[in-house]
N, C-alpha and C. Protein backbone atom coordinates (compact mmCIF):
# COMPACT_ATOMS: atom_id res chain seq x y z
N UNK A 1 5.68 -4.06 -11.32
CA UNK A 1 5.10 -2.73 -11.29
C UNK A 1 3.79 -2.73 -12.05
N UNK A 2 3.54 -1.78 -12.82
CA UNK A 2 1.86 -1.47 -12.90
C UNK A 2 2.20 -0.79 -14.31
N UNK A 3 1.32 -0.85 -15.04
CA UNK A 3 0.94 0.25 -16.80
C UNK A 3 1.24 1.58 -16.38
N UNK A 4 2.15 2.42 -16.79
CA UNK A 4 2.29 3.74 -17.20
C UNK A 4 0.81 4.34 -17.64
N UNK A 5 0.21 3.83 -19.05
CA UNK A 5 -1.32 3.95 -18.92
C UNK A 5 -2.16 4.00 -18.23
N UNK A 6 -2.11 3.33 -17.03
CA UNK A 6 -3.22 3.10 -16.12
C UNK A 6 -2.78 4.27 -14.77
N UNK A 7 -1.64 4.37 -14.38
CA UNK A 7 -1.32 4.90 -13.41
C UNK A 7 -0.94 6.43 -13.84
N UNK A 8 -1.41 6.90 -15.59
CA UNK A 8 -1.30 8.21 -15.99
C UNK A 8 -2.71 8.17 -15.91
N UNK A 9 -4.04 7.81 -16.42
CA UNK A 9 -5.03 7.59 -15.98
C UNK A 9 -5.93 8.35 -14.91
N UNK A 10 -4.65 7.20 -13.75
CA UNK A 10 -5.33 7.93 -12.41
C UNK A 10 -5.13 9.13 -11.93
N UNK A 11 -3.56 9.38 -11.94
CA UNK A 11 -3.03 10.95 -11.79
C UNK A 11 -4.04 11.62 -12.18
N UNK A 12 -4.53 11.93 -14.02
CA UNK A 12 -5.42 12.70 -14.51
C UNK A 12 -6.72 13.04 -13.78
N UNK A 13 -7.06 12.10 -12.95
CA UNK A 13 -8.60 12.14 -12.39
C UNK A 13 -8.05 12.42 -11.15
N UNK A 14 -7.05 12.37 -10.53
CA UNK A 14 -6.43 12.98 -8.92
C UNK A 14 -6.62 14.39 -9.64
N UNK A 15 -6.10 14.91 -10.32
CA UNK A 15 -5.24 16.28 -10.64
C UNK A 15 -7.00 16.84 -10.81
N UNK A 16 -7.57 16.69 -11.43
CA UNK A 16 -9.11 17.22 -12.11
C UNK A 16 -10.04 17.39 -10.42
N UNK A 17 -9.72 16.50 -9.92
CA UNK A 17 -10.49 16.44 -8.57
C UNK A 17 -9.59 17.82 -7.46
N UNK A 18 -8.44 17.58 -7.82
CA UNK A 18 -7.90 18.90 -6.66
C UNK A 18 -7.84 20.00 -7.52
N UNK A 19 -8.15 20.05 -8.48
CA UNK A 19 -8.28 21.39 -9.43
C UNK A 19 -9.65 21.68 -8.59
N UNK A 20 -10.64 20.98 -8.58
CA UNK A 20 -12.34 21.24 -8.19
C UNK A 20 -11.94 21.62 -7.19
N UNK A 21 -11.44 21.10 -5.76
CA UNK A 21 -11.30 21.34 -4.73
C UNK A 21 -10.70 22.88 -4.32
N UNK A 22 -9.66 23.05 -4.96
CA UNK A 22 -9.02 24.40 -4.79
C UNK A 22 -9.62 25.71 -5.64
N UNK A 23 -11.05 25.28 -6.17
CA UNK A 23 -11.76 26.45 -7.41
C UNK A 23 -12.93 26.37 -6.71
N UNK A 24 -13.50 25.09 -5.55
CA UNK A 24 -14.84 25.38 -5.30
C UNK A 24 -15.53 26.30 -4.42
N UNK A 25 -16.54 27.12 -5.15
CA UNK A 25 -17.16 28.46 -4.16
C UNK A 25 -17.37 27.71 -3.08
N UNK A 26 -17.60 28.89 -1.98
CA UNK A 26 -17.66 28.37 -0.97
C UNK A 26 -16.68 27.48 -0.01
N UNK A 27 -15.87 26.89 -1.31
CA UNK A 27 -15.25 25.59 -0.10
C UNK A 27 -14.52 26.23 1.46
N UNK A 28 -14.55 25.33 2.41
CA UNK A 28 -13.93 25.55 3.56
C UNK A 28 -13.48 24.68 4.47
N UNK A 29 -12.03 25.21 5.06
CA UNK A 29 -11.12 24.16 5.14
C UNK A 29 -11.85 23.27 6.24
N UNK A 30 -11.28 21.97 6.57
CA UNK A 30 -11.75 21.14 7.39
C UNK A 30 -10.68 20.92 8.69
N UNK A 31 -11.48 20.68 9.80
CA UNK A 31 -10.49 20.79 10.82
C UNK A 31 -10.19 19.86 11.71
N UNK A 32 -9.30 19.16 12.09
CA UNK A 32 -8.84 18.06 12.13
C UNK A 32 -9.82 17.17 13.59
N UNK A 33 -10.42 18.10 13.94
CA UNK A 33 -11.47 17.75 15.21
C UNK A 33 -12.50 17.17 14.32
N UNK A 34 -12.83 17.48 12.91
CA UNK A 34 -14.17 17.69 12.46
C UNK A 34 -13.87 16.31 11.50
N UNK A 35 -12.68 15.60 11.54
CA UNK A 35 -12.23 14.55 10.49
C UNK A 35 -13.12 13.16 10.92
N UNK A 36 -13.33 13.09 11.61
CA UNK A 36 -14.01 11.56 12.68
C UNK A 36 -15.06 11.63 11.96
N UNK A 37 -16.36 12.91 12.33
CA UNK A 37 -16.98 13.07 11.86
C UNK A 37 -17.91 12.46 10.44
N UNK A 38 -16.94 13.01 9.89
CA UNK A 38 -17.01 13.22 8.09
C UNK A 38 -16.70 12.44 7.55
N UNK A 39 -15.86 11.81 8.26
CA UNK A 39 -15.72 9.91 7.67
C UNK A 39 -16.81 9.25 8.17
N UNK A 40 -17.23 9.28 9.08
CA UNK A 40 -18.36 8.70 9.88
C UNK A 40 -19.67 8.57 8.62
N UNK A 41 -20.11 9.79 8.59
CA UNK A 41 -21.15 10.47 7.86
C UNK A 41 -20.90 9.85 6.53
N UNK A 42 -19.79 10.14 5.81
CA UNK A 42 -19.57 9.23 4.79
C UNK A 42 -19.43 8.10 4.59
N UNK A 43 -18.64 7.21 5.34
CA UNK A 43 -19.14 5.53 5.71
C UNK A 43 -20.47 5.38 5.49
N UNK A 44 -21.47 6.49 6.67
CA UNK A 44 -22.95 6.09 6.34
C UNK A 44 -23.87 6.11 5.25
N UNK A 45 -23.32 6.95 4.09
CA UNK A 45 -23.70 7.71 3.09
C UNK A 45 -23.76 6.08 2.23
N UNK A 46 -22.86 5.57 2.07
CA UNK A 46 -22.08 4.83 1.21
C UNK A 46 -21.46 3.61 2.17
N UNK A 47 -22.18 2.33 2.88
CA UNK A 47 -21.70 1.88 3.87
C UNK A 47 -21.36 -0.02 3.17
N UNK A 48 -21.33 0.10 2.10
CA UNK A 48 -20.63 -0.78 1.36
C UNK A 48 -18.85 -0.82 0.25
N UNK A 49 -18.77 0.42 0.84
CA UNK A 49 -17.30 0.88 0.14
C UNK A 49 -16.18 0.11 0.95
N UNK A 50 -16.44 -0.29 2.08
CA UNK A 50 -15.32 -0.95 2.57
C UNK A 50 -13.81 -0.29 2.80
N UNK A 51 -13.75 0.99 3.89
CA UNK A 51 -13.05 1.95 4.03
C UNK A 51 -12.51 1.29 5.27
N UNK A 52 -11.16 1.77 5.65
CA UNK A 52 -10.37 1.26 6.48
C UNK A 52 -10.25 3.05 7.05
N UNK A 53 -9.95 2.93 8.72
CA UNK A 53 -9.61 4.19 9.31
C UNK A 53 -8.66 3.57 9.98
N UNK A 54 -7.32 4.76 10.06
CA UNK A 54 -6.17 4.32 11.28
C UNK A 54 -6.08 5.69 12.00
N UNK A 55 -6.30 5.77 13.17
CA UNK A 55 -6.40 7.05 13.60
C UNK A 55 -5.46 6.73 14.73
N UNK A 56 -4.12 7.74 14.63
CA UNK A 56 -2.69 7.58 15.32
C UNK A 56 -3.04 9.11 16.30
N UNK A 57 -4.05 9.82 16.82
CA UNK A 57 -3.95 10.72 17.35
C UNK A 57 -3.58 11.53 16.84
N UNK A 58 -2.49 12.01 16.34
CA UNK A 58 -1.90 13.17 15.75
C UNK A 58 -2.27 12.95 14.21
N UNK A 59 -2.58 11.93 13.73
CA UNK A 59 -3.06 11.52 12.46
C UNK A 59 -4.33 11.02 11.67
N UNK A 60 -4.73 10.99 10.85
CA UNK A 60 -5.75 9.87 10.46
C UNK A 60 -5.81 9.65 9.27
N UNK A 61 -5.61 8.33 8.84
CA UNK A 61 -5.33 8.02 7.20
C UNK A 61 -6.71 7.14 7.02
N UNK A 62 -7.43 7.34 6.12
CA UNK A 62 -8.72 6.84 5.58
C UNK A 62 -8.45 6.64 4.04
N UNK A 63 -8.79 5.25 4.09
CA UNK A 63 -8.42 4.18 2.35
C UNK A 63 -10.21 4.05 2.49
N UNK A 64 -10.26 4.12 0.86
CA UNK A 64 -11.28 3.16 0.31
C UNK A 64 -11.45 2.35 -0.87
N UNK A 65 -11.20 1.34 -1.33
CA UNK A 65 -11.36 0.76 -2.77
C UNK A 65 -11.68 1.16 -3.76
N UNK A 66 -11.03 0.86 -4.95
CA UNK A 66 -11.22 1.94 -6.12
C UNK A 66 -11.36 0.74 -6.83
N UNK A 67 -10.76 0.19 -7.35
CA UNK A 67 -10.56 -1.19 -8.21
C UNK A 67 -9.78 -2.20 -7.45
N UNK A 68 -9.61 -3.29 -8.04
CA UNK A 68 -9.16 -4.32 -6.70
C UNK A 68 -7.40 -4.42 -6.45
N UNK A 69 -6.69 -3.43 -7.30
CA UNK A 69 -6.02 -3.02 -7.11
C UNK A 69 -5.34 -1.64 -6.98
N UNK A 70 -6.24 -0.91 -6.81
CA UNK A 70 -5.86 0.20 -6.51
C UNK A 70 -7.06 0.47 -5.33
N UNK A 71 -6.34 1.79 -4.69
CA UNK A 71 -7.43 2.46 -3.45
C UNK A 71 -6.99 4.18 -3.04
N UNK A 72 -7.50 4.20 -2.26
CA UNK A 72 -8.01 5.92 -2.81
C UNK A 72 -7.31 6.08 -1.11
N UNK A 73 -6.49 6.84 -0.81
CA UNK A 73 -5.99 7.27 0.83
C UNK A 73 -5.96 8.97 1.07
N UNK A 74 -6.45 9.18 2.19
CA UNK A 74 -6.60 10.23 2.10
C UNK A 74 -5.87 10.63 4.12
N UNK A 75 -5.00 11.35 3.95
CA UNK A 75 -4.22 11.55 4.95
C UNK A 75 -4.55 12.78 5.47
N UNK A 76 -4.88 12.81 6.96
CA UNK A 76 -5.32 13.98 7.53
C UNK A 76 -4.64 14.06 8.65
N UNK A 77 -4.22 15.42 8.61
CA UNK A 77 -3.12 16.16 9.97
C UNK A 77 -3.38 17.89 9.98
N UNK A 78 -2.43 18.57 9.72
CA UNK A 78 -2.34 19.93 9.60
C UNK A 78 -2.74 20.17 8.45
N UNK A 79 -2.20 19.52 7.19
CA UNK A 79 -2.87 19.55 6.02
C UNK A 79 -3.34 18.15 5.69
N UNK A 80 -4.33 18.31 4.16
CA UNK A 80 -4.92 17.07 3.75
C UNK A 80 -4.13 17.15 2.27
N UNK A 81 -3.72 15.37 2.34
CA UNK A 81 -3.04 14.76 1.44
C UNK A 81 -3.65 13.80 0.65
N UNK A 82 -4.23 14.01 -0.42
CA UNK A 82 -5.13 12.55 -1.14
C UNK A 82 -4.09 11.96 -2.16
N UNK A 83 -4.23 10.14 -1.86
CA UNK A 83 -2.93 9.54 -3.02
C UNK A 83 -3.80 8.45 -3.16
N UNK A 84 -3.31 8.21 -4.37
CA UNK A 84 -3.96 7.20 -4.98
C UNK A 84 -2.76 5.70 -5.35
N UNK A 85 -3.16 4.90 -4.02
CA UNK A 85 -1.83 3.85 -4.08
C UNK A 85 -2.63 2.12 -5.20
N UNK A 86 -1.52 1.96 -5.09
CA UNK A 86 -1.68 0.37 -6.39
C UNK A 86 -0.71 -0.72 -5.78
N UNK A 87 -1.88 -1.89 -5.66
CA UNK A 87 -0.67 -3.07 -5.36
C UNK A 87 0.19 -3.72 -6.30
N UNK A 88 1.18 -3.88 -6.15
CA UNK A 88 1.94 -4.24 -6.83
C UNK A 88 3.65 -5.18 -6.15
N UNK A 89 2.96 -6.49 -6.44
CA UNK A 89 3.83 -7.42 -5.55
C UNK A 89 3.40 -7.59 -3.99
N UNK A 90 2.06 -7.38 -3.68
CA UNK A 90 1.53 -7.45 -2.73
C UNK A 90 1.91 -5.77 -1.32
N UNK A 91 2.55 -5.09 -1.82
CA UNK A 91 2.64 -3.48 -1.02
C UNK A 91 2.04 -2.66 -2.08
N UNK A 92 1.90 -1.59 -1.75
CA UNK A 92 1.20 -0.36 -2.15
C UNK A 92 2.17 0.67 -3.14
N UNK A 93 2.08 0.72 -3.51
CA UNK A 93 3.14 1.91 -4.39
C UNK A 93 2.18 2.90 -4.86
N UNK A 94 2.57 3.87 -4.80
CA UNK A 94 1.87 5.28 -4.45
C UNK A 94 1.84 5.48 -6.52
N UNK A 95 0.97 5.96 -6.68
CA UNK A 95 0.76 6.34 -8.05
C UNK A 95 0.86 7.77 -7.99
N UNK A 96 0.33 8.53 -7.34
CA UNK A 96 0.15 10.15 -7.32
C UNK A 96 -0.67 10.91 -5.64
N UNK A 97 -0.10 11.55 -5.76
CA UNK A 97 -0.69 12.17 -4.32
C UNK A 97 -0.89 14.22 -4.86
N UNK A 98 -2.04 14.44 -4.25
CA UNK A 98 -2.02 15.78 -4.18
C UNK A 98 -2.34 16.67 -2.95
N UNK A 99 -2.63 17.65 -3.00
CA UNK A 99 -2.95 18.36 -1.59
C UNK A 99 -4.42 19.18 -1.72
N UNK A 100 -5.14 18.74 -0.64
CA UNK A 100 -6.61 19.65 -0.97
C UNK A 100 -6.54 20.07 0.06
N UNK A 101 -6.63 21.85 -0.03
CA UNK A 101 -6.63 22.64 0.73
C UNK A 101 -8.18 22.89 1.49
N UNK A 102 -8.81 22.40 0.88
CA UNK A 102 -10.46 22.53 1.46
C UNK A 102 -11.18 21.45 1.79
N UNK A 103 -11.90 21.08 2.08
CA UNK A 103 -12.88 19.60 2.74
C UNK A 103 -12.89 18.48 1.48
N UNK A 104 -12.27 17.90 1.23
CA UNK A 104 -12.24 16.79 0.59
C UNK A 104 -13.50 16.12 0.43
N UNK A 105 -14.50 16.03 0.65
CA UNK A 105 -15.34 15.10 0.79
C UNK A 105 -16.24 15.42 -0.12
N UNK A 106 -16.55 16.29 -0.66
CA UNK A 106 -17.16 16.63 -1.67
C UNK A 106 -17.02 16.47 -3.03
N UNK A 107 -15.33 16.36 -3.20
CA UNK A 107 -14.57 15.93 -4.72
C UNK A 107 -14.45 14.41 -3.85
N UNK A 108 -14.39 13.93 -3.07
CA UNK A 108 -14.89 11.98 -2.84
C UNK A 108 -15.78 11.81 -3.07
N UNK A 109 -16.97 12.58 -2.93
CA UNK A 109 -18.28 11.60 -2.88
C UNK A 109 -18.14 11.90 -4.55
N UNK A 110 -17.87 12.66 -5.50
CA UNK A 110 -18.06 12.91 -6.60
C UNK A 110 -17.26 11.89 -7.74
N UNK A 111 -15.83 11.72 -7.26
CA UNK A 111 -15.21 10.43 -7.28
C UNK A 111 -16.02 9.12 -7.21
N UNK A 112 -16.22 9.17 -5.84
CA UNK A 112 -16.70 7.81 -5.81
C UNK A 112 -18.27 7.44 -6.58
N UNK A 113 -19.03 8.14 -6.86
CA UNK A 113 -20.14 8.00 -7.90
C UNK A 113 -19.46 8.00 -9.70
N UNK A 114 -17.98 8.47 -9.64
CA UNK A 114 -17.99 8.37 -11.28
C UNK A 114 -16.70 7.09 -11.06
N UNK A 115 -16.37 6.12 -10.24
CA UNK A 115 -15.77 4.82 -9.97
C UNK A 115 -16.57 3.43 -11.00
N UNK A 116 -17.42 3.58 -11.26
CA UNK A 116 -17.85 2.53 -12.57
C UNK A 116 -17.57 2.98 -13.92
N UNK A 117 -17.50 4.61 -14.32
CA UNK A 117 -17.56 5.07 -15.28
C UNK A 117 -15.81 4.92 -15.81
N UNK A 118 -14.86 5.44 -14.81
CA UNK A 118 -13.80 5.26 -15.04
C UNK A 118 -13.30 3.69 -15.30
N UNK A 119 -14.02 3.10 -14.52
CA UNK A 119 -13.76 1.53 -14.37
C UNK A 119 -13.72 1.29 -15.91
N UNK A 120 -14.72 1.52 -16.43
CA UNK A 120 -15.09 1.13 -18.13
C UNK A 120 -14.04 1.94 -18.65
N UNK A 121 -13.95 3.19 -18.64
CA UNK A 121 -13.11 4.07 -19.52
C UNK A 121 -11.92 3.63 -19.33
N UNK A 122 -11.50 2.92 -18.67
CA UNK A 122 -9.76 2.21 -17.72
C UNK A 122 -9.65 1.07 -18.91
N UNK A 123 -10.73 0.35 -18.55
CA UNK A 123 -10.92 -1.15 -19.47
C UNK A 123 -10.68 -0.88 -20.89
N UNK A 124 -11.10 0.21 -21.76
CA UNK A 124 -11.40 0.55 -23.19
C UNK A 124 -9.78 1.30 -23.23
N UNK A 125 -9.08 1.92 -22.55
CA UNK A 125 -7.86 2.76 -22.89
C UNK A 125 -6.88 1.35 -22.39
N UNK A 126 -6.81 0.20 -22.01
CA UNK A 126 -5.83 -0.42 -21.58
C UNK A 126 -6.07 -1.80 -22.81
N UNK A 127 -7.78 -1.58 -23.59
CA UNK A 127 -7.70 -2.46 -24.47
C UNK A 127 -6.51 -2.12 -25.61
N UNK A 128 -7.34 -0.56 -25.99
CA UNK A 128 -6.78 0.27 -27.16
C UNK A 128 -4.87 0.12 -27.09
N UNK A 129 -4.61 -0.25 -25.60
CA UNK A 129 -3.30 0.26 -25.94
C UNK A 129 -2.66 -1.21 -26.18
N UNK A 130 -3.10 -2.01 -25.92
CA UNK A 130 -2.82 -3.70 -25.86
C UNK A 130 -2.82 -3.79 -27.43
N UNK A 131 -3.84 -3.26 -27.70
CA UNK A 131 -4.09 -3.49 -29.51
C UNK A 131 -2.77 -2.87 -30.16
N UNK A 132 -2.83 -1.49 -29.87
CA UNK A 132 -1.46 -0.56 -30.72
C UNK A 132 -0.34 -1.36 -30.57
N UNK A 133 -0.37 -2.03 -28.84
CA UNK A 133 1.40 -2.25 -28.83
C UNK A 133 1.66 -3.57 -29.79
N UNK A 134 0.65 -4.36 -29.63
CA UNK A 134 0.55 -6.12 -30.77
C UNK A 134 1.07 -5.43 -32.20
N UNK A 135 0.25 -4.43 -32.90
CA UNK A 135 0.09 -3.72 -34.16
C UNK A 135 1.77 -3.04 -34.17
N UNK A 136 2.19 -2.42 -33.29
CA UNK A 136 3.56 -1.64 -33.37
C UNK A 136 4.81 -3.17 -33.16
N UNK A 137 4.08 -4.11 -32.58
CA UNK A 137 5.22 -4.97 -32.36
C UNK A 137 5.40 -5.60 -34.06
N UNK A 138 4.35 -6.02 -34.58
CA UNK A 138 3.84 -6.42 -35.93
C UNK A 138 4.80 -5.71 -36.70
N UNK A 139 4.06 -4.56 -36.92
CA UNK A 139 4.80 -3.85 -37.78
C UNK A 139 6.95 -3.06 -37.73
N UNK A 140 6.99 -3.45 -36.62
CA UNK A 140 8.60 -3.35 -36.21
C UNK A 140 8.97 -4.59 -36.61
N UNK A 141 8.57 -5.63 -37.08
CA UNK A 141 8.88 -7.10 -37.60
C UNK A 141 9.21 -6.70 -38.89
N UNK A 142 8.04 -6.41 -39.92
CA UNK A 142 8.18 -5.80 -40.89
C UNK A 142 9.04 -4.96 -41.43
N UNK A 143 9.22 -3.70 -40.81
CA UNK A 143 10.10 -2.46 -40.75
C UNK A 143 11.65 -3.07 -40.63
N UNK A 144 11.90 -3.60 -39.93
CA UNK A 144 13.10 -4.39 -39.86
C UNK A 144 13.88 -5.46 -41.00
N UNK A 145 12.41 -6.46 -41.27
CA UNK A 145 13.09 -7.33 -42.38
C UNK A 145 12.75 -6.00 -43.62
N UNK A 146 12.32 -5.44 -44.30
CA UNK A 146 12.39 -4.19 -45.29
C UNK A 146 13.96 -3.56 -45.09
N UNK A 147 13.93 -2.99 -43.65
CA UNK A 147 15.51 -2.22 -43.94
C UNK A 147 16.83 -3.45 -44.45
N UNK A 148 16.55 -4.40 -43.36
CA UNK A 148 17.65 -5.75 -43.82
C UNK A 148 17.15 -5.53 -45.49
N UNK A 149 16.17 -5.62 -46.22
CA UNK A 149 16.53 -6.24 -47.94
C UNK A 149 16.78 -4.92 -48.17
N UNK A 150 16.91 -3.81 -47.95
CA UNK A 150 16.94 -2.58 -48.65
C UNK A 150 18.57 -1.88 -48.39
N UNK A 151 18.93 -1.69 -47.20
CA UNK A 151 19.64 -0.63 -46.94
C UNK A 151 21.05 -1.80 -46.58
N UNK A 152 22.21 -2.25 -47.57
CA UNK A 152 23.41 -2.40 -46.77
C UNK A 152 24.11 -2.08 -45.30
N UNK A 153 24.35 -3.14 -44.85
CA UNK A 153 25.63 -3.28 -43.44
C UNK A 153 26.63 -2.26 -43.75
N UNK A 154 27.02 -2.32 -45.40
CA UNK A 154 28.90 -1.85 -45.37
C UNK A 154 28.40 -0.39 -45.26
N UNK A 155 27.02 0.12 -45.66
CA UNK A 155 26.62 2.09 -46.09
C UNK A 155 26.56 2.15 -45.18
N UNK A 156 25.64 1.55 -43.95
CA UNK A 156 24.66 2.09 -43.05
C UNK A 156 25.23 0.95 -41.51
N UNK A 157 25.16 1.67 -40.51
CA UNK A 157 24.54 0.89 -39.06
C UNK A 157 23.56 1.70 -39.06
N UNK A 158 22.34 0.69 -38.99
CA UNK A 158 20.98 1.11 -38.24
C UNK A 158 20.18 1.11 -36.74
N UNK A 159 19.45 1.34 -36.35
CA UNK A 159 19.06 1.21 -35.39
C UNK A 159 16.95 1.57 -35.19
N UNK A 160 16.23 0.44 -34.55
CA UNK A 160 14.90 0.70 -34.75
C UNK A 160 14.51 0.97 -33.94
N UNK A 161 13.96 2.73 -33.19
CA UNK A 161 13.77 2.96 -31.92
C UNK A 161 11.96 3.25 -31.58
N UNK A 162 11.24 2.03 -30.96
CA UNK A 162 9.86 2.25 -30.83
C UNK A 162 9.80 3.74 -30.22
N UNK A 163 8.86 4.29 -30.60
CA UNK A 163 8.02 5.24 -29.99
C UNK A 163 6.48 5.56 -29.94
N UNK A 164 5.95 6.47 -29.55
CA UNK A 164 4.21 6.40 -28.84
C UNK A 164 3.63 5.46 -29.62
N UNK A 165 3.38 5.81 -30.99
CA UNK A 165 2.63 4.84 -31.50
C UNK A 165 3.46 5.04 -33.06
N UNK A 166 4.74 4.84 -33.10
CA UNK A 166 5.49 4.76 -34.80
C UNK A 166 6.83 4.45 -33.72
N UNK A 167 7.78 4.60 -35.01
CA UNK A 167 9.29 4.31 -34.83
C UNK A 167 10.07 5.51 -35.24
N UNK A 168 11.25 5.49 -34.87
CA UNK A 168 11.95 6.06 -34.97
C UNK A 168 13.49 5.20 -36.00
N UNK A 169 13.93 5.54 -37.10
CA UNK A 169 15.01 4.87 -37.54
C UNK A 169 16.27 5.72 -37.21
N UNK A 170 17.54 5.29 -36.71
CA UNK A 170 18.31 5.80 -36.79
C UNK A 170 19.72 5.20 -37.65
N UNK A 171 19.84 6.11 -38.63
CA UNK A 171 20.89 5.47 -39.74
C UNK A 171 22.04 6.48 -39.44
N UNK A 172 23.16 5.41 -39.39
CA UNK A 172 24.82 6.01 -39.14
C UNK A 172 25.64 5.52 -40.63
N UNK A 173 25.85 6.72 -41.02
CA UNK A 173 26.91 5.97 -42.48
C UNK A 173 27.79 5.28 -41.77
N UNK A 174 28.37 4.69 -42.11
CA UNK A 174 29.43 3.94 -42.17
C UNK A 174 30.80 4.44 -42.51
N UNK A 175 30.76 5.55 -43.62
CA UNK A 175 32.19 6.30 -44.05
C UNK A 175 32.11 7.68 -43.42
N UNK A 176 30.84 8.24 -43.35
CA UNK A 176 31.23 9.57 -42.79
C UNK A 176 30.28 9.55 -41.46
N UNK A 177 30.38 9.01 -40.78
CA UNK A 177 29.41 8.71 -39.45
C UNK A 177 28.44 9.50 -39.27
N UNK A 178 27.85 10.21 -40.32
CA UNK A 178 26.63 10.66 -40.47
C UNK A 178 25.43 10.58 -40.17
N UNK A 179 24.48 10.67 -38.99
CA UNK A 179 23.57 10.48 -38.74
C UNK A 179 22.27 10.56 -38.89
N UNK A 180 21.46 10.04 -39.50
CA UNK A 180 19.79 10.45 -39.99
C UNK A 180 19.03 10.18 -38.95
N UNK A 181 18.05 10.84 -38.62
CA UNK A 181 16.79 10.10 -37.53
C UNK A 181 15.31 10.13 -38.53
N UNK A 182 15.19 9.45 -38.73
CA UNK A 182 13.78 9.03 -39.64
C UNK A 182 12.68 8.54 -38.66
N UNK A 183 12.15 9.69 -39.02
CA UNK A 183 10.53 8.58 -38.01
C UNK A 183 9.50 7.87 -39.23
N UNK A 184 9.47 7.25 -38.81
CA UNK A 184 8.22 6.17 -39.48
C UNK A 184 7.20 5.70 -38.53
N UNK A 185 5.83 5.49 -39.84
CA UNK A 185 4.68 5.16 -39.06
C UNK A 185 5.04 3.88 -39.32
N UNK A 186 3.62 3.55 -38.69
CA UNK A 186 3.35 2.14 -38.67
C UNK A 186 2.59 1.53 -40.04
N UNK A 187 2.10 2.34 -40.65
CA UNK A 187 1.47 1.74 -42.06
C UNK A 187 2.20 2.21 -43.02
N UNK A 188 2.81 3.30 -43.25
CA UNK A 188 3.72 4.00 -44.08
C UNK A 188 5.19 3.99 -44.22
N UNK A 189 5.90 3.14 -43.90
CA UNK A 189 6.89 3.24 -43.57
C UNK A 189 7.74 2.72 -45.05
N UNK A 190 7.26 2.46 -45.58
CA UNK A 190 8.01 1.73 -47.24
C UNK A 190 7.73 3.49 -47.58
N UNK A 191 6.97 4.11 -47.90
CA UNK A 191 7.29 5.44 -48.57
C UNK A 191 7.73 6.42 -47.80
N UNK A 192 7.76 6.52 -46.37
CA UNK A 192 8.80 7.13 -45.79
C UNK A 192 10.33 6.84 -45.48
N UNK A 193 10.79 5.53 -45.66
CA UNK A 193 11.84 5.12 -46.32
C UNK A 193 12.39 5.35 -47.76
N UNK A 194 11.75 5.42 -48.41
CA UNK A 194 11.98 5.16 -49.90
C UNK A 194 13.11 6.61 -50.13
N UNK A 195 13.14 7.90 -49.84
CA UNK A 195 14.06 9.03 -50.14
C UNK A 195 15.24 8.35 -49.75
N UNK A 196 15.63 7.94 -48.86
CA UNK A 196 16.89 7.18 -48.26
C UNK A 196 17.32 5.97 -48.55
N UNK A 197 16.56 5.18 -49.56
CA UNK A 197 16.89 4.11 -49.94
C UNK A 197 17.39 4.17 -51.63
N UNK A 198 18.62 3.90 -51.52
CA UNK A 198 19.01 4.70 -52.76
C UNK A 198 18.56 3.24 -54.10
């Protein structure tokens, strides 16, 4: 499969684009005679994007490259369906799809001019998160050998539950099955332990 990060990412910039679409003055719907067209015109606009058309008569699905694993589909019938699919194991798995009630092509061409910008902003949020998870794996090493020298087997069963960017401790007495949930950071975690460590 594919990063949760990357494929929340894209949703965000699907969702922002059919927000535009369904708020823009003027907009007006497009009609399925007028679809040939407007791909046409846009191919020409932009005739290095490398867009695929399948036109089934009753249908027409138009892809164009987004990154070299992902691509941008946009499904036209009675209504218009834009999804944003990702390879993964060599098929497509759909990341997010929405519905634009008005001519699409206007939140595409706008898309497809901010496709380098995201490209970078993709690269810098998939570094950042590579970094946290090394740093959270690090420090759950730590957090772990600390509770082992601190907190007894016979008082306590513990348990170390990662979360966004800290942990979660969960301590069960042992005599009265009492449960604590302690969150801890990642740099702080000796003085957010310390009340519970008798």
């Amino acid at each position: 499969m594919f990063d949760d990060k990357e494929s929340d990412f894209w949703k965000e910039k699907l969702n922002q684009y059919q927000h535009m679409n369904m708020t823009r003055t003027g907009a007006e719907r497009l009609s399925f005679q007028d679809v040939p067209l407007e791909i046409k015109n846009f191919e020409n606009a932009h005739p290095g994007l490398g867009a695929k058309t399948t036109d089934n008569t009753s249908y027409i699905t138009w892809e164009l490259p987004v990154t070299s694993t992902v691509k941008l589909r946009v499904f036209f019938q009675s209504q218009i369906k834009v999804s944003l699919m990702q390879t993964a194991g060599g098929d497509p798995v759909k990341i997010c799809d929405a519905k634009f009630p008005y001519n699409p092509f206007p939140e595409i061409e706008a898309f497809v001019k901010n496709i380098p910008d995201y490209k970078k902003d993709l690269d810098q949020l998939l570094k950042a998160h590579l970094q946290l998870s090394k740093k959270q794996k690090i420090a759950g090493e730590f957090i772990k050998a600390y509770i082992q020298s601190k907190i007894s087997t016979e008082d306590y069963l513990w348990q170390l539950v990662p979360e966004k960017e800290a942990y979660l401790l969960k301590l069960t007495s042992t005599r009265t099955s009492e449960e604590k949930q302690i969150p801890l950071s990642l740099e702080n975690f000796q003085s957010e332990l310390s009340p519970y460590i008798p």
